[in-house]
C-alpha atoms as a PDB file:
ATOM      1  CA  UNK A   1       0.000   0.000   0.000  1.00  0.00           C
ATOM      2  CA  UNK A   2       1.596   3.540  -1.110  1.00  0.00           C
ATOM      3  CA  UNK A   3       0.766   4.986   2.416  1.00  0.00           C
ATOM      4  CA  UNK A   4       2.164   8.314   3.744  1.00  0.00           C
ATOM      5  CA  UNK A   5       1.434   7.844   1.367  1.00  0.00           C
ATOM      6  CA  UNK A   6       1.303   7.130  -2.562  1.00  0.00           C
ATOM      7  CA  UNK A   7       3.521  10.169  -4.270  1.00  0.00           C
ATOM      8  CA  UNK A   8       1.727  12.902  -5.938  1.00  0.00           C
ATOM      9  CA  UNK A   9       1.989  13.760  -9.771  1.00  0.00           C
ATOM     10  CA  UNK A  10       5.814  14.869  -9.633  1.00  0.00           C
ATOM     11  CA  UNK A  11       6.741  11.481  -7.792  1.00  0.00           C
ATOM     12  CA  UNK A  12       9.132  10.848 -10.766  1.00  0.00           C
ATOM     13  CA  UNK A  13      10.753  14.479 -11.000  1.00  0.00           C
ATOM     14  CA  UNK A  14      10.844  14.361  -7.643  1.00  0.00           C
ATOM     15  CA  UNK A  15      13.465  11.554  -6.629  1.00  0.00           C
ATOM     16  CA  UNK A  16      15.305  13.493  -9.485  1.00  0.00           C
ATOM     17  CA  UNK A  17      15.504  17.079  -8.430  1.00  0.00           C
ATOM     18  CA  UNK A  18      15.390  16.539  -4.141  1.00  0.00           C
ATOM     19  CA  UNK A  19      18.792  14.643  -4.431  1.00  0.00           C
ATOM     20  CA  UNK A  20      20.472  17.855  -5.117  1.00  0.00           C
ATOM     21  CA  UNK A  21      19.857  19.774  -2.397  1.00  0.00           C
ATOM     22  CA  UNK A  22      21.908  20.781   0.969  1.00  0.00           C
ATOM     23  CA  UNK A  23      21.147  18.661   3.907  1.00  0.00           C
ATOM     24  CA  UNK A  24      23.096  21.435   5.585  1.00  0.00           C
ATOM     25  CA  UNK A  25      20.944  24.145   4.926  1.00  0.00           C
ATOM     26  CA  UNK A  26      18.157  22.034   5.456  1.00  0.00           C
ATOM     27  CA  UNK A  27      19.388  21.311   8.862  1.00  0.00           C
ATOM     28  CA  UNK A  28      19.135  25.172   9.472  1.00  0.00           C
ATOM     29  CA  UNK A  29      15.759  25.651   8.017  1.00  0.00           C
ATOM     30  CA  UNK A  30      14.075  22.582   9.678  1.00  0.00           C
ATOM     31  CA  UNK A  31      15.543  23.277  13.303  1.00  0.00           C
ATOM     32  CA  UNK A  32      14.915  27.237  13.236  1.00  0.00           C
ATOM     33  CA  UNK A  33      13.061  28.304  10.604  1.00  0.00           C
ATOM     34  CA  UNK A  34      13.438  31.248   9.019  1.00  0.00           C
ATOM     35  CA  UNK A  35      11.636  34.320  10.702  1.00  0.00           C
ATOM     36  CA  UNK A  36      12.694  36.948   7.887  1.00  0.00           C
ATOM     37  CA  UNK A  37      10.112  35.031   5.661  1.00  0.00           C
ATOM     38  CA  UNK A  38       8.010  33.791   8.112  1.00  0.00           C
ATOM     39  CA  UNK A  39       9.046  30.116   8.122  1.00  0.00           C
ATOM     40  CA  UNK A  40       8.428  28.507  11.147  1.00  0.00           C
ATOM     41  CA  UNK A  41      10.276  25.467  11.964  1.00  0.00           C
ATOM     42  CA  UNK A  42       9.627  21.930  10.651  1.00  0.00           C
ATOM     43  CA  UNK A  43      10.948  20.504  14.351  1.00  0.00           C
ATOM     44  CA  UNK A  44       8.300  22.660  16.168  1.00  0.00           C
ATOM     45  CA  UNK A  45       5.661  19.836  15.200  1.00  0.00           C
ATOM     46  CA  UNK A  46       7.833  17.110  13.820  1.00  0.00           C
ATOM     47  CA  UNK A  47      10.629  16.812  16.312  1.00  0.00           C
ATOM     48  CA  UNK A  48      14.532  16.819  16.192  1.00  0.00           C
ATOM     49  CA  UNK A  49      16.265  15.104  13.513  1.00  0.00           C
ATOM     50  CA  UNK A  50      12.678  13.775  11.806  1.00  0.00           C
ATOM     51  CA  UNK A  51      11.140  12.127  14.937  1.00  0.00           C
ATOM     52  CA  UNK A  52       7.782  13.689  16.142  1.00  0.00           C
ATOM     53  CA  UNK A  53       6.874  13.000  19.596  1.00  0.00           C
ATOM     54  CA  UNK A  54       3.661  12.731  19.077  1.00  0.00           C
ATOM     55  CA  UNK A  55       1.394  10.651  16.368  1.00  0.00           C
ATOM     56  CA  UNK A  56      -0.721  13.894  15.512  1.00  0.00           C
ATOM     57  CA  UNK A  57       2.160  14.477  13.148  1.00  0.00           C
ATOM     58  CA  UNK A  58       4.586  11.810  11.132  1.00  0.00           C
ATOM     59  CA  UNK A  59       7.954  10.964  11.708  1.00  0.00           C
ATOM     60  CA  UNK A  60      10.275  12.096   8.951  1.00  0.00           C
ATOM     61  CA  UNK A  61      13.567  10.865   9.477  1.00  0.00           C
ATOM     62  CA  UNK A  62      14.835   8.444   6.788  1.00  0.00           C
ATOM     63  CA  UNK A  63      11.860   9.634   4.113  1.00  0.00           C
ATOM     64  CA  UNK A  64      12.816   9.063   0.767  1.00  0.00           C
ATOM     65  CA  UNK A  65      14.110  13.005  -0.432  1.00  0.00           C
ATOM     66  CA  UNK A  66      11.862  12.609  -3.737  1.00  0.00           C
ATOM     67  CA  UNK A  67       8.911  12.181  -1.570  1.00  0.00           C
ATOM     68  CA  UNK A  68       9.243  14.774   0.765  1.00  0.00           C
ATOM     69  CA  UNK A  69      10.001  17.206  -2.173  1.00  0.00           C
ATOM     70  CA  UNK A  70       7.129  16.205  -3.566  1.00  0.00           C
ATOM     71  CA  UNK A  71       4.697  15.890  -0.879  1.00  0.00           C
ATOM     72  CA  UNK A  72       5.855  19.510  -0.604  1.00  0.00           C
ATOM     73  CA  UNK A  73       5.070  20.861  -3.736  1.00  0.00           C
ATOM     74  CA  UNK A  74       2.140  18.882  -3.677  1.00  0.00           C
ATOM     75  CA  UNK A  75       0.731  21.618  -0.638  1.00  0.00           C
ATOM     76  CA  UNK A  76       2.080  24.185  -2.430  1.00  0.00           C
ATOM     77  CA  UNK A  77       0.592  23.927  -5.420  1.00  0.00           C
ATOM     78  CA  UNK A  78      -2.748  22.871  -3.924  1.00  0.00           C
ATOM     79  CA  UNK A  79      -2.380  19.461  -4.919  1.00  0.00           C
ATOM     80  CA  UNK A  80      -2.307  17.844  -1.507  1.00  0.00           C
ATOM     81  CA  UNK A  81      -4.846  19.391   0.593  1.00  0.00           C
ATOM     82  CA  UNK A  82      -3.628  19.830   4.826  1.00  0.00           C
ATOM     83  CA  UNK A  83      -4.516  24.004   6.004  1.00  0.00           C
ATOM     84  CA  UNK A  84      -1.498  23.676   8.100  1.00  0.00           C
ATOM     85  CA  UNK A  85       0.987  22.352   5.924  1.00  0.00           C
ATOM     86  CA  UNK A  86      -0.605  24.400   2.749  1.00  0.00           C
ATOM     87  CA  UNK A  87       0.181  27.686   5.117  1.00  0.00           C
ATOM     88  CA  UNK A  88       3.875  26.078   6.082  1.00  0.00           C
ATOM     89  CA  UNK A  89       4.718  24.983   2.440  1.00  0.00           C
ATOM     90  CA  UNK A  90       3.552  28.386   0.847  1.00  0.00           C
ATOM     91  CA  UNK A  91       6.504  30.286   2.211  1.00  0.00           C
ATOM     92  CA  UNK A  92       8.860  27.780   0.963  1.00  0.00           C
ATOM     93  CA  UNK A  93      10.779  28.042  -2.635  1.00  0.00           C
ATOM     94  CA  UNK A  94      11.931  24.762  -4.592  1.00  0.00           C
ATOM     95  CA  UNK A  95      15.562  24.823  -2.702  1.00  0.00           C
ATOM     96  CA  UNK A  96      14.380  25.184   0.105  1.00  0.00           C
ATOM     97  CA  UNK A  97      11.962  21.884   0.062  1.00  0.00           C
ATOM     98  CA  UNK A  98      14.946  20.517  -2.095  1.00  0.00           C
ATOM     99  CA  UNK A  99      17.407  21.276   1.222  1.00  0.00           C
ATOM    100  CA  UNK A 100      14.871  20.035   3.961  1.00  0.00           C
ATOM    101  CA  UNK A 101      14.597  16.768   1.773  1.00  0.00           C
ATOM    102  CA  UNK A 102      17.925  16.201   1.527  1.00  0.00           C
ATOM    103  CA  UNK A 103      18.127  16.626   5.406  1.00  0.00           C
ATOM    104  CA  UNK A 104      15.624  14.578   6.079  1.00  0.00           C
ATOM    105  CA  UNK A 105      16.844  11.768   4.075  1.00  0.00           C
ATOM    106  CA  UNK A 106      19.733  11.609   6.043  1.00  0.00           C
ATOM    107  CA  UNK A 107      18.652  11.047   9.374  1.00  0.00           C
ATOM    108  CA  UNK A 108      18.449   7.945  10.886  1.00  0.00           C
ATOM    109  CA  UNK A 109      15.403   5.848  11.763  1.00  0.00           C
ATOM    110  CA  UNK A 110      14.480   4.797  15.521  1.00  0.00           C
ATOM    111  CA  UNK A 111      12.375   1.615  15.379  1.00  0.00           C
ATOM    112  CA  UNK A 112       8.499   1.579  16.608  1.00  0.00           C
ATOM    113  CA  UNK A 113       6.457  -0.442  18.304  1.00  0.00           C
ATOM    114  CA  UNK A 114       3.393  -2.094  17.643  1.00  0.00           C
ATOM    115  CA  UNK A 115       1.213  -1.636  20.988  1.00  0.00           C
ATOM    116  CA  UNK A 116      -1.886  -4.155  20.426  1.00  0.00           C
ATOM    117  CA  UNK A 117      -1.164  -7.762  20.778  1.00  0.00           C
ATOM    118  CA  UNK A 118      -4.175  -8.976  19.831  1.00  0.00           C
ATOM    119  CA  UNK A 119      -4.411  -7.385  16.403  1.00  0.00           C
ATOM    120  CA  UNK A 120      -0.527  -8.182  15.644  1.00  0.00           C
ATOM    121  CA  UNK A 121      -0.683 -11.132  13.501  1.00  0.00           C
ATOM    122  CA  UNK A 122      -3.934  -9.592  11.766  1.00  0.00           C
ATOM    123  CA  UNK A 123      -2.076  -7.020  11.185  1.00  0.00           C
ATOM    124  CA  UNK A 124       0.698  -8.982   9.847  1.00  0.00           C
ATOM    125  CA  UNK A 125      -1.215 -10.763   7.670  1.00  0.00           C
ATOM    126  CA  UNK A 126      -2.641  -7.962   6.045  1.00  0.00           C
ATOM    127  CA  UNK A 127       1.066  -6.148   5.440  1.00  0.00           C
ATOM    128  CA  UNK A 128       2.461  -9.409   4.274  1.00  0.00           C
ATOM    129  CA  UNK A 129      -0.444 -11.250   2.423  1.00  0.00           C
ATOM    130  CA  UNK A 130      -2.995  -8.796   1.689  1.00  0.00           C
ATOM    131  CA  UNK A 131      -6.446  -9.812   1.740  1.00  0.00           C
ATOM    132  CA  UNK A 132      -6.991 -12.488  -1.415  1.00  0.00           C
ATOM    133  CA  UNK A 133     -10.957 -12.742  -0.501  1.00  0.00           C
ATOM    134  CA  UNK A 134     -11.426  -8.605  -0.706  1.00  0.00           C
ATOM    135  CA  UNK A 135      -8.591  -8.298  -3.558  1.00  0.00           C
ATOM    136  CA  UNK A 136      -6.419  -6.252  -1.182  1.00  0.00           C
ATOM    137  CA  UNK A 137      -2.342  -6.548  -1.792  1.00  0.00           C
ATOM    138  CA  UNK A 138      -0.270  -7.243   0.302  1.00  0.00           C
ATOM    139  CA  UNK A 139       1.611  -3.796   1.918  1.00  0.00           C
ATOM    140  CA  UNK A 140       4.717  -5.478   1.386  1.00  0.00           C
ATOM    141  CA  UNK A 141       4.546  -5.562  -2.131  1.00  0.00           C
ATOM    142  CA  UNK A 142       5.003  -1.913  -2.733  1.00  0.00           C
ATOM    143  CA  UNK A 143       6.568  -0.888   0.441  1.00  0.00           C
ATOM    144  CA  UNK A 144       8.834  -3.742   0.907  1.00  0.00           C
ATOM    145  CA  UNK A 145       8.850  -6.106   4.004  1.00  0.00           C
ATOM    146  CA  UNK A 146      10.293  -3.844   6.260  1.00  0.00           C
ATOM    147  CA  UNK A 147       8.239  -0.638   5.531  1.00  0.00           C
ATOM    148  CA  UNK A 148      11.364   0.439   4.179  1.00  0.00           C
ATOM    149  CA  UNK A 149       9.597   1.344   0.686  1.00  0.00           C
ATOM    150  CA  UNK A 150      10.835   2.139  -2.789  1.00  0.00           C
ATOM    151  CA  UNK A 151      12.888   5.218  -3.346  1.00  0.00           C
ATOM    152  CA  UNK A 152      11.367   6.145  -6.787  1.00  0.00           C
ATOM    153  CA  UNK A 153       7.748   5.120  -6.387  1.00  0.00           C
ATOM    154  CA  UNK A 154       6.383   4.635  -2.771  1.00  0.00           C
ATOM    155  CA  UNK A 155       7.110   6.059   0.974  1.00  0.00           C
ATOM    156  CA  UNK A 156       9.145   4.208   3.536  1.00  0.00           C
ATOM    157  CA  UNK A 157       6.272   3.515   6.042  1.00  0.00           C
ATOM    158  CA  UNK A 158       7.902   1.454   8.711  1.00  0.00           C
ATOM    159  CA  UNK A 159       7.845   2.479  12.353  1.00  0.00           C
ATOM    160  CA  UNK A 160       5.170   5.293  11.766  1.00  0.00           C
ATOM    161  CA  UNK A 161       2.829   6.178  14.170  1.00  0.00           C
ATOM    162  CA  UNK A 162      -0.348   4.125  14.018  1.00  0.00           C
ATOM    163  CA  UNK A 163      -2.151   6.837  14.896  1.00  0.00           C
ATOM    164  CA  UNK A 164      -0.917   8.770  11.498  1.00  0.00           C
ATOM    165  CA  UNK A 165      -0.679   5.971   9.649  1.00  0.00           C
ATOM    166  CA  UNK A 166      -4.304   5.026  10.547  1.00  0.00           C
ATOM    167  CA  UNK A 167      -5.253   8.659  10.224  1.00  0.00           C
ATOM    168  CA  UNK A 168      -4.184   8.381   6.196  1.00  0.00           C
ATOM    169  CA  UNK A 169      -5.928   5.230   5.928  1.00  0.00           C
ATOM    170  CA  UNK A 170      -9.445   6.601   6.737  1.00  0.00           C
ATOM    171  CA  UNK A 171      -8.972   9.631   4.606  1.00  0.00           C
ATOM    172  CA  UNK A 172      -7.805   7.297   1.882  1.00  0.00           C
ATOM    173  CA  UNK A 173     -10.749   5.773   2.691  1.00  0.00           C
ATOM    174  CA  UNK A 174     -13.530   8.564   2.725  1.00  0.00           C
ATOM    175  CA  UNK A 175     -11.973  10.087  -0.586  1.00  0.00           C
ATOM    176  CA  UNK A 176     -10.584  12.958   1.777  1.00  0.00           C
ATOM    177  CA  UNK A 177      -6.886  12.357   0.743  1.00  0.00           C
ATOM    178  CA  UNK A 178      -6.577  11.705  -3.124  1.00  0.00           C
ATOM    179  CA  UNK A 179      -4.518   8.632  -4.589  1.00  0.00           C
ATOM    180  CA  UNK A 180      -5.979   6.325  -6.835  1.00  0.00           C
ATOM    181  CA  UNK A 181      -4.134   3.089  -6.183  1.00  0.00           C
ATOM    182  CA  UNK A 182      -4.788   3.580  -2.400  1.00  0.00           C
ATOM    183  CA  UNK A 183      -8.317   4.974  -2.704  1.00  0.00           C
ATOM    184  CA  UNK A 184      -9.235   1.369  -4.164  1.00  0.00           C
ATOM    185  CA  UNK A 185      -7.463  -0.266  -1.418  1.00  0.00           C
ATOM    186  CA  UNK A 186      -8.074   1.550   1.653  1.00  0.00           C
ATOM    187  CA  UNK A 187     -12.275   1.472   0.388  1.00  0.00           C
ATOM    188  CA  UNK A 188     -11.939  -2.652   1.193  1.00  0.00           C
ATOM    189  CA  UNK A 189     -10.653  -2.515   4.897  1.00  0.00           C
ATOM    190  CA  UNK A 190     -12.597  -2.420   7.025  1.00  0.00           C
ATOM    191  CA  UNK A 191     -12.342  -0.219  11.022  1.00  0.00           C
ATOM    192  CA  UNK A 192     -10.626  -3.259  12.619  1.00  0.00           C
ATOM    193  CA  UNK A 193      -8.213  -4.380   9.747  1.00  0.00           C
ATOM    194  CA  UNK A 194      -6.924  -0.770   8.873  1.00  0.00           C
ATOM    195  CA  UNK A 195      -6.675  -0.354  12.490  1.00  0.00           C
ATOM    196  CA  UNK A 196      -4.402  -3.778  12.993  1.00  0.00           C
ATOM    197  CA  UNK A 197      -1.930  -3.014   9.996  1.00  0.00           C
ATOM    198  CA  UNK A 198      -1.512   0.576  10.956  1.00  0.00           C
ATOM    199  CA  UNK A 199      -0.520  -0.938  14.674  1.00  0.00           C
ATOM    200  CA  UNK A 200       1.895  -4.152  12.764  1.00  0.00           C
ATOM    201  CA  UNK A 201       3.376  -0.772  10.509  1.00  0.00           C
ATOM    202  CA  UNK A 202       4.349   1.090  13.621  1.00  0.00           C
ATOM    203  CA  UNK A 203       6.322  -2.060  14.707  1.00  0.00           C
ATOM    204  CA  UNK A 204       8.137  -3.460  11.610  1.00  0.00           C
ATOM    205  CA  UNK A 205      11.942  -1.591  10.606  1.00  0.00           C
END
């Protein structure tokens, strides 16, 4: 499933173009911001280095650059629809989300844990097997056993927040968040198996 989720329309510029930029000035511009043009920092909600503290917002560290860059542009242009990141992302130009991408990329990944033992192997199965009777694929076919995803085409996922990762789901779901691919997935699940693979996602790395 192409979670945080499937890339938007410049998916395969993206990869492309977000390699390029300066994890050092991205550094700068995700820890501090950049008051002059009213840029507030990235950390403020999703935590030092990439690592939110709460599941309200997603962890970033380890994100593929293209994806970032183009989740970016994606609430910049309009494409992606979130009022608070559409406000953040206006202020930014294309080195900048090129920069914070390249940042982001770059650091490293603290494992997750999956909290609810009695949805685990549901959960499990689900990621690893899909669901053959509802013609759901398996998660791990696009986003690799480990969550750890495909750089060109689809989001590492592992050791997300359920919460967010569940969060995605539903709006996949309800049409709120747009993506073909997982709009036709996400319609099959129902509350208690999107609820058990977004718990088995925050625990695989």
């Amino acid at each position: 499933m192409a979670l945080l989720f499937a890339g938007a329309s410049l998916a395969t510029e993206g990869p492309k173009i977000a390699t390029k930029g300066d994890p050092a000035l991205g550094e700068i511009l995700y820890s501090k911001g950049d008051s002059t043009r009213n840029i507030v920092a990235c950390a403020s909600c999703h935590g030092p280095g990439g690592q939110s503290i709460s599941g309200t917002w997603p962890n970033l560290a380890g994100q593929h650059p293209g994806y970032i860059y183009g989740e970016l542009v994606g609430y910049k242009t309009g494409e992606r629809a979130n009022a608070v990141m559409m406000g953040m992302a206006s202020a930014l130009e294309l080195h900048d989300m090129k920069n914070l991408a390249a940042y982001l990329a770059k650091q490293p990944v603290k494992a997750g844990t999956a909290k609810n033992k009695d949805t685990i192997m549901l959960g499990q199965s689900i990621y690893r097997g899909g669901i053959a009777g509802k013609s759901v694929p398996a998660c791990a076919g696009c986003h690799g056993p480990n969550g750890a995803g495909i750089p060109v085409q689809y989001p590492r996922i592992g050791g997300q927040w359920a919460e967010y990762t569940e969060a995605q789901l539903i709006g996949f779901r309800s049409g709120a968040r747009k993506n073909a691919q997982m709009n036709t997935i996400a319609a099959k699940l129902s509350d208690t198996e999107l609820k058990a693979v977004a718990d088995y996602i925050a625990g695989i790395r």
